[in-house]
PDB file of N, CA and C in Angstrom:
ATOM      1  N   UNK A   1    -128.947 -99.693  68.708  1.00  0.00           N
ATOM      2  CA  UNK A   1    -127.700 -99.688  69.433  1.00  0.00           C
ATOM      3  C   UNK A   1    -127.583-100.979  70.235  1.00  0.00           C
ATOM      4  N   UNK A   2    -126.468-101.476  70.278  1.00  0.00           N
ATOM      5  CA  UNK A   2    -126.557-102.660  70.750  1.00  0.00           C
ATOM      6  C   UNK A   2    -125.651-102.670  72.233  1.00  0.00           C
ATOM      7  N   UNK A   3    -126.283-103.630  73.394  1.00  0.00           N
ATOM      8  CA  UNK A   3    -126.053-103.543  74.508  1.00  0.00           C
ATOM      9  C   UNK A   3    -124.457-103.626  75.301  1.00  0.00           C
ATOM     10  N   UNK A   4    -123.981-103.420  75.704  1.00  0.00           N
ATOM     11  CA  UNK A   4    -122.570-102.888  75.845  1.00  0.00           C
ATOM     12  C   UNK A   4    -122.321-104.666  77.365  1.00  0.00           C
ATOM     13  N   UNK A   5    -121.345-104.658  77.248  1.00  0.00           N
ATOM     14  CA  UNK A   5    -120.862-105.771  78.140  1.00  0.00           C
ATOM     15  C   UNK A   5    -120.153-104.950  79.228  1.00  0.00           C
ATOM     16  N   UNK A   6    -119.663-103.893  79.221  1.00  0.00           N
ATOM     17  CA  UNK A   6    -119.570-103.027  80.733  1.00  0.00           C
ATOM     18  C   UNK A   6    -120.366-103.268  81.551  1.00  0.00           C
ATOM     19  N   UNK A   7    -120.058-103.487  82.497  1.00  0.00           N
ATOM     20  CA  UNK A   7    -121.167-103.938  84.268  1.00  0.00           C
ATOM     21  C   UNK A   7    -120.858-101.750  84.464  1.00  0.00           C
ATOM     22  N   UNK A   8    -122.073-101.457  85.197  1.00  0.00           N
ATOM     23  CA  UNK A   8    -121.781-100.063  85.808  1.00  0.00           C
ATOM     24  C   UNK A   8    -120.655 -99.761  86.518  1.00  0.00           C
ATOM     25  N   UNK A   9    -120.198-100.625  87.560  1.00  0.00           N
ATOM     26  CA  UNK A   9    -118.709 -99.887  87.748  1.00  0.00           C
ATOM     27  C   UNK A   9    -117.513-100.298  86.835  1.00  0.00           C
ATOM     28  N   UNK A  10    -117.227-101.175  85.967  1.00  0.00           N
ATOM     29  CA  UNK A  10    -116.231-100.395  85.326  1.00  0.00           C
ATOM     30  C   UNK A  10    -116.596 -99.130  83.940  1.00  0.00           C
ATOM     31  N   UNK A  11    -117.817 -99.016  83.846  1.00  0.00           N
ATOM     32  CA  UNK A  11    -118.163 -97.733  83.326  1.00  0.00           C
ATOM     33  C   UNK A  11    -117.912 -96.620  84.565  1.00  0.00           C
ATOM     34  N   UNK A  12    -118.149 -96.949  85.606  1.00  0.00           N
ATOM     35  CA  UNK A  12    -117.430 -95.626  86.695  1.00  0.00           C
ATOM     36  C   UNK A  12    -115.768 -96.011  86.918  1.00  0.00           C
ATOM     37  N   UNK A  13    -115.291 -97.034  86.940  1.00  0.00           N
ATOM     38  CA  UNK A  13    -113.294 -96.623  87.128  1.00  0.00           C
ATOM     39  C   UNK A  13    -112.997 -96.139  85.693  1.00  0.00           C
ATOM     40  N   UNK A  14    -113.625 -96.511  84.781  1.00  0.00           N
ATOM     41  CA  UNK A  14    -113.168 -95.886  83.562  1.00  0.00           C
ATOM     42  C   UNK A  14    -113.449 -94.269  83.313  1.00  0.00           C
ATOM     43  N   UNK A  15    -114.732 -93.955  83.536  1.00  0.00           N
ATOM     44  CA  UNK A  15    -115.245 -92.760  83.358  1.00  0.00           C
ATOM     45  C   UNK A  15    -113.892 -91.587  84.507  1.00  0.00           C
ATOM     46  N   UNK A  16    -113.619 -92.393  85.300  1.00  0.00           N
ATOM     47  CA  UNK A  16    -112.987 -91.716  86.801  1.00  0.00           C
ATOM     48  C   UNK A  16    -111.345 -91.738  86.221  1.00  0.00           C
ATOM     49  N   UNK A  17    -111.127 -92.732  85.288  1.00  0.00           N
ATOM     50  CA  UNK A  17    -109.295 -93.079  85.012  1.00  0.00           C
ATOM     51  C   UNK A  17    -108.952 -91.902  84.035  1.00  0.00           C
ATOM     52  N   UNK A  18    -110.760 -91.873  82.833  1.00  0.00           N
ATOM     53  CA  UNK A  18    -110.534 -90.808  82.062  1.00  0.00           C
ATOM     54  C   UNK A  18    -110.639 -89.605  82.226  1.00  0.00           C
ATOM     55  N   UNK A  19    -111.325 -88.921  83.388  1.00  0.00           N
ATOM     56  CA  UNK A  19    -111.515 -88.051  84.014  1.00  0.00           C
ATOM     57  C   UNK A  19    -109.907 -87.401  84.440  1.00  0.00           C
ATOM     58  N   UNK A  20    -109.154 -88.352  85.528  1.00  0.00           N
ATOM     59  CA  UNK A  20    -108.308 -87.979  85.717  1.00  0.00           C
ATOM     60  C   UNK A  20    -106.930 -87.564  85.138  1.00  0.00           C
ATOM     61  N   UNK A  21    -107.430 -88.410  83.472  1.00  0.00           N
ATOM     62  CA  UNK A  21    -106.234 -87.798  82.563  1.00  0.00           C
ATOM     63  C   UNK A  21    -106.731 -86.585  81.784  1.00  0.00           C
ATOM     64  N   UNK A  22    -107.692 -86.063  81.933  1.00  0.00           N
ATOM     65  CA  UNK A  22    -108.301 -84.579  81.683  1.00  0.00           C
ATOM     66  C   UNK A  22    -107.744 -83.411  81.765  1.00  0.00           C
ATOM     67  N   UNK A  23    -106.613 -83.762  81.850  1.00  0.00           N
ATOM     68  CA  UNK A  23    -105.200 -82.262  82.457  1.00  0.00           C
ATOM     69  C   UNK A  23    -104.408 -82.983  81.990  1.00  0.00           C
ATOM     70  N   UNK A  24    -103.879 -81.948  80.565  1.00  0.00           N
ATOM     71  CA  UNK A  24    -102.775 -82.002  80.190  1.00  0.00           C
ATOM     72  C   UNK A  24    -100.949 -82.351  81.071  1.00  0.00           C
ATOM     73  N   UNK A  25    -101.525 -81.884  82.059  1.00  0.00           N
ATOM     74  CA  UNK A  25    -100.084 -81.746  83.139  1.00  0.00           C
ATOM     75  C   UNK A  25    -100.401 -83.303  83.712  1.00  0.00           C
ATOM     76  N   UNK A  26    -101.562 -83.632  83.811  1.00  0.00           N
ATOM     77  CA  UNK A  26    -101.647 -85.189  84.455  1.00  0.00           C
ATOM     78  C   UNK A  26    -101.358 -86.073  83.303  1.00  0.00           C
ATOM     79  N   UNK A  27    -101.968 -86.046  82.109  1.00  0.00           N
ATOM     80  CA  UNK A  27    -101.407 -86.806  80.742  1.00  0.00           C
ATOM     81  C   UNK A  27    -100.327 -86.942  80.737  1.00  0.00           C
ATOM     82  N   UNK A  28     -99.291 -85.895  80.788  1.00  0.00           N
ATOM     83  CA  UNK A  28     -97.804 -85.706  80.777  1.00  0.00           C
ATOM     84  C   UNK A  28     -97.065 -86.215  81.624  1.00  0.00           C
ATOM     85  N   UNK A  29     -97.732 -86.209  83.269  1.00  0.00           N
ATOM     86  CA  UNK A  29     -97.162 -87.219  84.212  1.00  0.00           C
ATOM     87  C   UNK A  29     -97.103 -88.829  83.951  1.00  0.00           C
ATOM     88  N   UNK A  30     -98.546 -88.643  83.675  1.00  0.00           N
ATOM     89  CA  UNK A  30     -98.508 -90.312  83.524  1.00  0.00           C
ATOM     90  C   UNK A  30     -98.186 -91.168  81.910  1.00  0.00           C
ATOM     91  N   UNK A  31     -97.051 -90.281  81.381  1.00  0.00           N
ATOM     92  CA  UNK A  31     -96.497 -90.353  80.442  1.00  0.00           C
ATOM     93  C   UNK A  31     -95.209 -90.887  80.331  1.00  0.00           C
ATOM     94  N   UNK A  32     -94.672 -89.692  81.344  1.00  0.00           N
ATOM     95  CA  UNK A  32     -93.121 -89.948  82.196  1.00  0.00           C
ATOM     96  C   UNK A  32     -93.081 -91.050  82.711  1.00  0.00           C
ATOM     97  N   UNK A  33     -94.040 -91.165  83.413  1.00  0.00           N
ATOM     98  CA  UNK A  33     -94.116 -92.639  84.241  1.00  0.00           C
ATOM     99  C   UNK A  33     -94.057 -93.889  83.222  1.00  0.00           C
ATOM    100  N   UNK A  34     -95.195 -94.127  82.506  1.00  0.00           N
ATOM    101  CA  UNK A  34     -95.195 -94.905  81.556  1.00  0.00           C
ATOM    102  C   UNK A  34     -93.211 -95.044  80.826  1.00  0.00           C
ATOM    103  N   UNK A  35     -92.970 -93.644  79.996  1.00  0.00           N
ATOM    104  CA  UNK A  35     -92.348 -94.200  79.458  1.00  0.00           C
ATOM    105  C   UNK A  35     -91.087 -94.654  80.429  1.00  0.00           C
ATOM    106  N   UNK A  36     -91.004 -94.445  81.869  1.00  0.00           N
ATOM    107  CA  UNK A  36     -90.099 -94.894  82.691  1.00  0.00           C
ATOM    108  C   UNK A  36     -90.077 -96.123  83.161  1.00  0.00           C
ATOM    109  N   UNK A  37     -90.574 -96.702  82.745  1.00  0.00           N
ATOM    110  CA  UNK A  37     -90.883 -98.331  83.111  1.00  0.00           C
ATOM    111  C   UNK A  37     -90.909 -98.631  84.543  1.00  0.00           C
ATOM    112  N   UNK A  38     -91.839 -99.935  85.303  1.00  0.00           N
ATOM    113  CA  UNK A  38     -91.389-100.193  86.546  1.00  0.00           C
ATOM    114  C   UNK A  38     -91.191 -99.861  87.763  1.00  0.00           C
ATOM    115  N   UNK A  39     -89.747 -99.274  87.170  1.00  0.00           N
ATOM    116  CA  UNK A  39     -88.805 -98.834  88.063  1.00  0.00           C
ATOM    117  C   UNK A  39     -89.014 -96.876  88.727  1.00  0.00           C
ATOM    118  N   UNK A  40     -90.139 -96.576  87.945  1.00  0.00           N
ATOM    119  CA  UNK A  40     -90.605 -95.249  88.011  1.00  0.00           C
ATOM    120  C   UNK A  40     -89.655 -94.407  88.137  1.00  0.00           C
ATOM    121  N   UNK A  41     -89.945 -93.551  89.295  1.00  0.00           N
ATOM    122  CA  UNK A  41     -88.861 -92.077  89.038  1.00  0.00           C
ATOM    123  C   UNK A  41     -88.929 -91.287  90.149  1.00  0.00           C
ATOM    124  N   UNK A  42     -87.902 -90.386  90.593  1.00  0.00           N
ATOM    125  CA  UNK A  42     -88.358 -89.683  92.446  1.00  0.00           C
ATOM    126  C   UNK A  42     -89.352 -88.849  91.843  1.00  0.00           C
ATOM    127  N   UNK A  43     -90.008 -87.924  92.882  1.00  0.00           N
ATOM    128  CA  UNK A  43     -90.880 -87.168  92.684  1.00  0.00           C
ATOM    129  C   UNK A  43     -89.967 -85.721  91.884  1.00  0.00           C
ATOM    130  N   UNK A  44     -88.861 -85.688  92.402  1.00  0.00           N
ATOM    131  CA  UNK A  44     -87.804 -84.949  91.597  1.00  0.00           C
ATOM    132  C   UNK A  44     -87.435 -84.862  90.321  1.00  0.00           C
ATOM    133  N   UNK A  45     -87.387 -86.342  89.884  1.00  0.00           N
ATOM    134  CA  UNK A  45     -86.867 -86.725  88.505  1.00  0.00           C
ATOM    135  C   UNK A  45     -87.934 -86.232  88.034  1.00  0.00           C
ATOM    136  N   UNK A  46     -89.338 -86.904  88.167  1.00  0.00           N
ATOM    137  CA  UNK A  46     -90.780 -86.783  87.514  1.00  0.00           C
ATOM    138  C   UNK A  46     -91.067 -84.929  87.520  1.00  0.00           C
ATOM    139  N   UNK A  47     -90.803 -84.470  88.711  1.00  0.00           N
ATOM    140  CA  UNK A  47     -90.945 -82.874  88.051  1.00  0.00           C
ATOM    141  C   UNK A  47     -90.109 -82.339  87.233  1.00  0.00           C
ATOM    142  N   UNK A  48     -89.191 -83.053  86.971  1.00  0.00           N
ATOM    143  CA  UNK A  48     -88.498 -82.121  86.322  1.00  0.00           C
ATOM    144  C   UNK A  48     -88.439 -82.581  84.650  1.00  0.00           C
ATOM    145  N   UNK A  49     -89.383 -83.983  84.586  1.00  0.00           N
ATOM    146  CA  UNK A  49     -89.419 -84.177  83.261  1.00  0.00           C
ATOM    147  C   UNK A  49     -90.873 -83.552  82.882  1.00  0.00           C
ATOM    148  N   UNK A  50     -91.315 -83.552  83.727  1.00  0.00           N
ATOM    149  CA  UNK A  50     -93.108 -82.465  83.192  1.00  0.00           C
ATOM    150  C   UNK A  50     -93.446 -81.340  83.237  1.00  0.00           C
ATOM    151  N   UNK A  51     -91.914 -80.712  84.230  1.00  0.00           N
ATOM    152  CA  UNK A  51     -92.287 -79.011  84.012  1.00  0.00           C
ATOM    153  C   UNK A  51     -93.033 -79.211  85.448  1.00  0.00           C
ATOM    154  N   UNK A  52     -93.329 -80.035  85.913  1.00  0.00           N
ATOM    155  CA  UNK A  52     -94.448 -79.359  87.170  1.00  0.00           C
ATOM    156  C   UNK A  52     -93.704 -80.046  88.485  1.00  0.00           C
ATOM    157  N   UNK A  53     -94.213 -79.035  89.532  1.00  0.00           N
ATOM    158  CA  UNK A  53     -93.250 -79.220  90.685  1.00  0.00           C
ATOM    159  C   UNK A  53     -94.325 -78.956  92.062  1.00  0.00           C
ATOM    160  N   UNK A  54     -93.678 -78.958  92.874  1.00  0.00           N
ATOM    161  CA  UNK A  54     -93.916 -79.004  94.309  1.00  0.00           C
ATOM    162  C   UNK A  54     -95.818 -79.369  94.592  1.00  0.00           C
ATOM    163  N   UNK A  55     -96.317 -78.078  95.498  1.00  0.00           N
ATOM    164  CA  UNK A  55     -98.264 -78.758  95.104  1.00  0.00           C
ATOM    165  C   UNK A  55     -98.462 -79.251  94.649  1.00  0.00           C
ATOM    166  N   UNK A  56     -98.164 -78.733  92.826  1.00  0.00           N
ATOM    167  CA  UNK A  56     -98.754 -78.670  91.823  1.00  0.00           C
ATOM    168  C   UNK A  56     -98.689 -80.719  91.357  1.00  0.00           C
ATOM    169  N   UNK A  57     -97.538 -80.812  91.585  1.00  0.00           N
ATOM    170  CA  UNK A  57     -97.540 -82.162  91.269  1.00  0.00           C
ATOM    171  C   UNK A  57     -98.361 -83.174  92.254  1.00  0.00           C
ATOM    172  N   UNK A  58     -98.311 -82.990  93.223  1.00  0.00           N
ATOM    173  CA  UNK A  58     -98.678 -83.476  94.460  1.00  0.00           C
ATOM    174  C   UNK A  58    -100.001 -83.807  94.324  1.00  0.00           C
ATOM    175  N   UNK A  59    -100.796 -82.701  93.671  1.00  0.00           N
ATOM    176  CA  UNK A  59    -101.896 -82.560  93.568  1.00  0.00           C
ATOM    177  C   UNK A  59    -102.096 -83.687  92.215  1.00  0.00           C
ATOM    178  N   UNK A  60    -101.636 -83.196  90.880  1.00  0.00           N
ATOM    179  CA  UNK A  60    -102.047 -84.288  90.426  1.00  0.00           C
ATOM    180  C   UNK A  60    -101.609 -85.836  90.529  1.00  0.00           C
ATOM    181  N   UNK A  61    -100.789 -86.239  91.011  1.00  0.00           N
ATOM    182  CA  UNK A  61    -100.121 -87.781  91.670  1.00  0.00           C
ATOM    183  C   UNK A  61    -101.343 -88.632  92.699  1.00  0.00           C
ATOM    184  N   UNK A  62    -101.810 -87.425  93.371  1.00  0.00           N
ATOM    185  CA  UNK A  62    -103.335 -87.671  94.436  1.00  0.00           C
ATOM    186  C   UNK A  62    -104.447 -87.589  93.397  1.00  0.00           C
ATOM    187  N   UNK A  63    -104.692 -87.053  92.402  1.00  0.00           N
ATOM    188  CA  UNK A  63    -105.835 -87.639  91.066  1.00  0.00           C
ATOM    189  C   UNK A  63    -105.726 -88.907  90.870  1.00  0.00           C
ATOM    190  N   UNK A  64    -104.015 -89.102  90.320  1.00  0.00           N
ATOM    191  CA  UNK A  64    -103.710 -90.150  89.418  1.00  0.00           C
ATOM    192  C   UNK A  64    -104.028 -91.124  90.112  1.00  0.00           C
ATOM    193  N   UNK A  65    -103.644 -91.123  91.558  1.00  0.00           N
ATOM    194  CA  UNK A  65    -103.680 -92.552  92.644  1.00  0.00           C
ATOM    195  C   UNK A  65    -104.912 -92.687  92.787  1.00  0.00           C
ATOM    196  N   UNK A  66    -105.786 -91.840  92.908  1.00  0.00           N
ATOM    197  CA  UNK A  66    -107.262 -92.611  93.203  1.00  0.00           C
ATOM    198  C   UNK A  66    -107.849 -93.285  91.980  1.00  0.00           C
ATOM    199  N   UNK A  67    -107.412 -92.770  90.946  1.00  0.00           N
ATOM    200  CA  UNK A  67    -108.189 -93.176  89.755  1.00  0.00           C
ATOM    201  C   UNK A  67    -106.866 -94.846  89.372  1.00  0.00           C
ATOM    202  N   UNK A  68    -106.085 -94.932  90.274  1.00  0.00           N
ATOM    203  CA  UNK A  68    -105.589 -96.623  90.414  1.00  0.00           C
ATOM    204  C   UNK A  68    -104.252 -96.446  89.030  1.00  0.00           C
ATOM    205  N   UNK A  69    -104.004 -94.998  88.595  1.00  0.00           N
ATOM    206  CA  UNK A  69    -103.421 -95.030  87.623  1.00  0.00           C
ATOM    207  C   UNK A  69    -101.848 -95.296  87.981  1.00  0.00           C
ATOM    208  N   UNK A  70    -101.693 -94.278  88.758  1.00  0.00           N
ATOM    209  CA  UNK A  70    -100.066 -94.563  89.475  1.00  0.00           C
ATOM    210  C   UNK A  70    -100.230 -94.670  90.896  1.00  0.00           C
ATOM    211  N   UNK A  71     -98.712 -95.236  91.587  1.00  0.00           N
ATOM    212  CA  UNK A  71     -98.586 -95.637  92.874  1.00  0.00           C
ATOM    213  C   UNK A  71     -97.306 -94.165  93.289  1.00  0.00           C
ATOM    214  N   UNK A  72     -97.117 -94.357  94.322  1.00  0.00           N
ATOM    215  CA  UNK A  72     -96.131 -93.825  95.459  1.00  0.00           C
ATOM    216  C   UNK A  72     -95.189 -94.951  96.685  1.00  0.00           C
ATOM    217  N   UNK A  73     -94.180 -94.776  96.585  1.00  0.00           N
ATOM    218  CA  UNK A  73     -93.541 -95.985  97.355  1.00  0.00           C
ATOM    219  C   UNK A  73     -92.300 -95.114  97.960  1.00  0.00           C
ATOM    220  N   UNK A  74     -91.967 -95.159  99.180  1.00  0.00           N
ATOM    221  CA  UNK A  74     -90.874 -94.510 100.061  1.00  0.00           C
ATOM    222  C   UNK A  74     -89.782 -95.410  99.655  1.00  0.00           C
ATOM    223  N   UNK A  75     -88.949 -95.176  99.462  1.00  0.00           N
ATOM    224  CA  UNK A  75     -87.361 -96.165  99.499  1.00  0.00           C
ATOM    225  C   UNK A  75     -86.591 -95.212  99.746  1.00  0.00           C
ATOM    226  N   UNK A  76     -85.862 -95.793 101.218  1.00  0.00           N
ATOM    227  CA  UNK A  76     -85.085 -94.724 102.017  1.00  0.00           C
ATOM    228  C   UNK A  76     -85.916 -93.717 102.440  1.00  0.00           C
ATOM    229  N   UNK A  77     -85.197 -92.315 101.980  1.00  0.00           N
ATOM    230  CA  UNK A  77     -85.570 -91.005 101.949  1.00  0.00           C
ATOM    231  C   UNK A  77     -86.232 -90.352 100.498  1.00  0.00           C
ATOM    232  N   UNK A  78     -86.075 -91.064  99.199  1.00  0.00           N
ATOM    233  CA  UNK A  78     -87.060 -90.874  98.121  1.00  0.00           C
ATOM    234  C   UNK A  78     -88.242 -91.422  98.247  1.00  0.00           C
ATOM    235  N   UNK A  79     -89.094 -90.347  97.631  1.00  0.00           N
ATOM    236  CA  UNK A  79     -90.662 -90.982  96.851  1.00  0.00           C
ATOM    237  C   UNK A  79     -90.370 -91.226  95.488  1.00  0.00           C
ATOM    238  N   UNK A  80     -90.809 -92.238  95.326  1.00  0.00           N
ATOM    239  CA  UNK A  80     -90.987 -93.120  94.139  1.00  0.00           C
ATOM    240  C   UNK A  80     -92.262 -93.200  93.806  1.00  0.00           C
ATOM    241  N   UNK A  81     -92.769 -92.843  92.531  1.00  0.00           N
ATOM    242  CA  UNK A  81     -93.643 -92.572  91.734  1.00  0.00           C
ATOM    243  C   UNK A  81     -93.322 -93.262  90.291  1.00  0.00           C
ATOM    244  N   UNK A  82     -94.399 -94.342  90.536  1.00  0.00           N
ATOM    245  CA  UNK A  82     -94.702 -95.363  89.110  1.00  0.00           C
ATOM    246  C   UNK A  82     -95.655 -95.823  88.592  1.00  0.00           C
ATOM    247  N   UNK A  83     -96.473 -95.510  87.485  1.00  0.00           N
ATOM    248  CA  UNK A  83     -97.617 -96.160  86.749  1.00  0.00           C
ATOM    249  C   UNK A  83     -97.948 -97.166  87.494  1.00  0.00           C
ATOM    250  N   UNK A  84     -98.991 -96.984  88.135  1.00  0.00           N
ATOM    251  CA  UNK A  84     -99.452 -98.416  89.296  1.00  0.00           C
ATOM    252  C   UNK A  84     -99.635 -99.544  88.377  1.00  0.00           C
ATOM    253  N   UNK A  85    -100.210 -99.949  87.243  1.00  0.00           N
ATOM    254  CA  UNK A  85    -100.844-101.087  86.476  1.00  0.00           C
ATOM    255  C   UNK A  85    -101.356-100.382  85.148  1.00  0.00           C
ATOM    256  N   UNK A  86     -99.692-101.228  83.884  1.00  0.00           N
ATOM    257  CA  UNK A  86    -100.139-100.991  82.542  1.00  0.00           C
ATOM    258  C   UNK A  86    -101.364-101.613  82.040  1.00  0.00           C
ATOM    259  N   UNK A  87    -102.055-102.819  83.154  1.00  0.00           N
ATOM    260  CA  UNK A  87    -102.730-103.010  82.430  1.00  0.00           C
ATOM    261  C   UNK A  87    -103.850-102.250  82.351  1.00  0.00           C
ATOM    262  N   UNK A  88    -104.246-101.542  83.586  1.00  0.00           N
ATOM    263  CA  UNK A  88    -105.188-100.461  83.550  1.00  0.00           C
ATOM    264  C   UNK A  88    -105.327 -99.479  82.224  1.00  0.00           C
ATOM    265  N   UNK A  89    -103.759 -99.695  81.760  1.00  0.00           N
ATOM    266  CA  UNK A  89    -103.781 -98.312  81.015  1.00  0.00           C
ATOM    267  C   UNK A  89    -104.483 -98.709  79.726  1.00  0.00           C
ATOM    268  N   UNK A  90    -103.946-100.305  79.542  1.00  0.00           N
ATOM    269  CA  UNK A  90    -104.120-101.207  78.558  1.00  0.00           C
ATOM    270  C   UNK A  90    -105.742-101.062  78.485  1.00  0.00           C
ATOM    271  N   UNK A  91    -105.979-101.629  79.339  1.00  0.00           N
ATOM    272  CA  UNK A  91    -107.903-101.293  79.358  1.00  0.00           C
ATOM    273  C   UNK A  91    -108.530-100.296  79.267  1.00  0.00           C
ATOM    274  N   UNK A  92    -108.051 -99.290  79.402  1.00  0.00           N
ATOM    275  CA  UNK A  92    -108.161 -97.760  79.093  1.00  0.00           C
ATOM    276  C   UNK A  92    -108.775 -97.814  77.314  1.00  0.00           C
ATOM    277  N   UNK A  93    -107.050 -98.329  76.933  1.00  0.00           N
ATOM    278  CA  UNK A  93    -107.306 -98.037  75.634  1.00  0.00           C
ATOM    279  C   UNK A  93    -107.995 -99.234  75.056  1.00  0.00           C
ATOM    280  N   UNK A  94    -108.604-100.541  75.172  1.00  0.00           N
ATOM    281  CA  UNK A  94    -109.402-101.138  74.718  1.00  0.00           C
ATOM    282  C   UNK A  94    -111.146-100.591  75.360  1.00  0.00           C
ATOM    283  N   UNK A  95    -110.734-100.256  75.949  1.00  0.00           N
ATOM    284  CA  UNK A  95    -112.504 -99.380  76.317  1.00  0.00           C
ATOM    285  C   UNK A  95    -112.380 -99.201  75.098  1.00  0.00           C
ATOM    286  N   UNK A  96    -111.979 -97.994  74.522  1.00  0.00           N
ATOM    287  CA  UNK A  96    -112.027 -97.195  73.578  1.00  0.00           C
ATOM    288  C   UNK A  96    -112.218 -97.807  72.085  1.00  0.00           C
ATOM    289  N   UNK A  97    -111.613 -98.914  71.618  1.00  0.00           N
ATOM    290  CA  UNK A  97    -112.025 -99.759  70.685  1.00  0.00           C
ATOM    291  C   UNK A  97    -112.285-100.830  70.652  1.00  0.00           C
ATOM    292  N   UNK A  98    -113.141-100.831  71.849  1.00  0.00           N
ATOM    293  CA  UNK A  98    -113.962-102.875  72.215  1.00  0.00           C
ATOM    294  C   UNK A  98    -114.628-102.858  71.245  1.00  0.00           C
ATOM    295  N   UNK A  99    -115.663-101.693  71.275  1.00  0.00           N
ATOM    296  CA  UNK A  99    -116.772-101.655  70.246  1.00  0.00           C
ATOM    297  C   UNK A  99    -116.739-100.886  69.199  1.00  0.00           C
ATOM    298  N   UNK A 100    -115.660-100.869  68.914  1.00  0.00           N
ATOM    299  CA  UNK A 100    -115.400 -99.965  67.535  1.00  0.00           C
ATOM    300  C   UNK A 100    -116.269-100.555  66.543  1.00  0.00           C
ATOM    301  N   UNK A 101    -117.486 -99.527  65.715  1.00  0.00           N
ATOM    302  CA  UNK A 101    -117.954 -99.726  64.362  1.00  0.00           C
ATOM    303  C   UNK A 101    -118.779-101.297  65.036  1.00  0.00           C
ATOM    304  N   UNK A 102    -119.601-101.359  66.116  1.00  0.00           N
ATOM    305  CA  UNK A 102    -120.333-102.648  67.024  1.00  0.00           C
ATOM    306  C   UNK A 102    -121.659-102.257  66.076  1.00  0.00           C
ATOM    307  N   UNK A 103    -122.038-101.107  65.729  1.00  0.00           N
ATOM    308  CA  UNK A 103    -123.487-100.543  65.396  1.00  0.00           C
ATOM    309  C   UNK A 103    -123.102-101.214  63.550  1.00  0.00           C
ATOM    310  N   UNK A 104    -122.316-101.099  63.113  1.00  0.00           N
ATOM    311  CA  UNK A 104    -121.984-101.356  61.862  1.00  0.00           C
ATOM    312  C   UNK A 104    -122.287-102.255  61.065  1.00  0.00           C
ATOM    313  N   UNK A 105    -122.464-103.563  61.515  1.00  0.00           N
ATOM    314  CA  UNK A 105    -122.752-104.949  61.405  1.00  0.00           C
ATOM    315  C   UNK A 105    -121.389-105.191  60.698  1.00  0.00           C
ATOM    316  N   UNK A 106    -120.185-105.017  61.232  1.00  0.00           N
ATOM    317  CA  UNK A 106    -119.176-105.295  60.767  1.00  0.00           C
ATOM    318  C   UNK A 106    -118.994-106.527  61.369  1.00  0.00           C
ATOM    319  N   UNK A 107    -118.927-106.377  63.033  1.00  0.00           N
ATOM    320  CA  UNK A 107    -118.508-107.810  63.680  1.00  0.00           C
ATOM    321  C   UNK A 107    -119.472-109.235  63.216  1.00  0.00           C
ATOM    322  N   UNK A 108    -120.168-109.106  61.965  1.00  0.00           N
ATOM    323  CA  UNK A 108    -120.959-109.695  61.301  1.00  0.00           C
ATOM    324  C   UNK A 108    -120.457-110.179  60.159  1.00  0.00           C
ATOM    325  N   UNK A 109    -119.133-109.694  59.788  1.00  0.00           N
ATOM    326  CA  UNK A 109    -119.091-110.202  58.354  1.00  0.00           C
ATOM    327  C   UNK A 109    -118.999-109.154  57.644  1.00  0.00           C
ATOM    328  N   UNK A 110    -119.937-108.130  57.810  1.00  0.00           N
ATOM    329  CA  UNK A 110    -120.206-107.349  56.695  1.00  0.00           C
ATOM    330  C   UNK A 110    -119.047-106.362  56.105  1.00  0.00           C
ATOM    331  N   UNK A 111    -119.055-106.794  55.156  1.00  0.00           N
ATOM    332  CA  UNK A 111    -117.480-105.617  54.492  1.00  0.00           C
ATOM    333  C   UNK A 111    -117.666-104.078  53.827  1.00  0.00           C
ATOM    334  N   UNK A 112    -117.530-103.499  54.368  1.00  0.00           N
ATOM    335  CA  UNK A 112    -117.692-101.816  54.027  1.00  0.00           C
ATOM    336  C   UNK A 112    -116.705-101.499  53.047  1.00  0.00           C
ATOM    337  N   UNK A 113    -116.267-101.344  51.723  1.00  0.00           N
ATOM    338  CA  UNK A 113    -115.629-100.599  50.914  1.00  0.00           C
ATOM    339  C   UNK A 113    -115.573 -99.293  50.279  1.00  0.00           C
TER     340      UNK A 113
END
């Protein structure tokens, strides 16, 4: 097996980003968000595109924020709720195939048919 270029903590914000999308109802939030660009969405809009409301959301928005996934921002009298950093999300999903097939001796040349 060959040695991984992860330093230990971003094997812990990753382990912690994936952790926190571990609930379907949090996947789904930070879905809405995503596909809302930017400009995010009240905490209103966002419950009412995920089905989940009052605590319940609250609760997962306080997952999502520690794990750096989404933000919260007051304007006026709304909360605003937006994917803190695609690129996080972006790195998310290159975790996942940095080392795709690394054991393989593919990144070698070698051609598998």
């Amino acid at each position: 097996m060959k040695h991984s270029d992860f330093t230990d903590l971003e094997l812990t914000e990753t382990a912690s980003a994936f952790a926190a999308l571990g609930s379907e109802q949090r996947l789904s939030v930070l879905r809405a968000l995503v596909r809302a660009g930017p400009e995010g969405l009240s905490i209103g809009a966002l419950g009412e595109r995920c089905g989940v409301t009052g605590s319940t959301l609250t609760h997962h928005m306080r997952i999502l924020a520690q794990a750096g996934l989404v933000a919260q921002e007051r304007r006026g009298r709304q909360i605003i709720c937006a994917a803190a950093a695609y690129d996080r999300v972006q790195r998310l999903s290159a975790f996942l195939l940095r080392e795709c097939c690394a054991d393989t001796g593919a990144e070698e040349g070698h051609r598998h048919d």
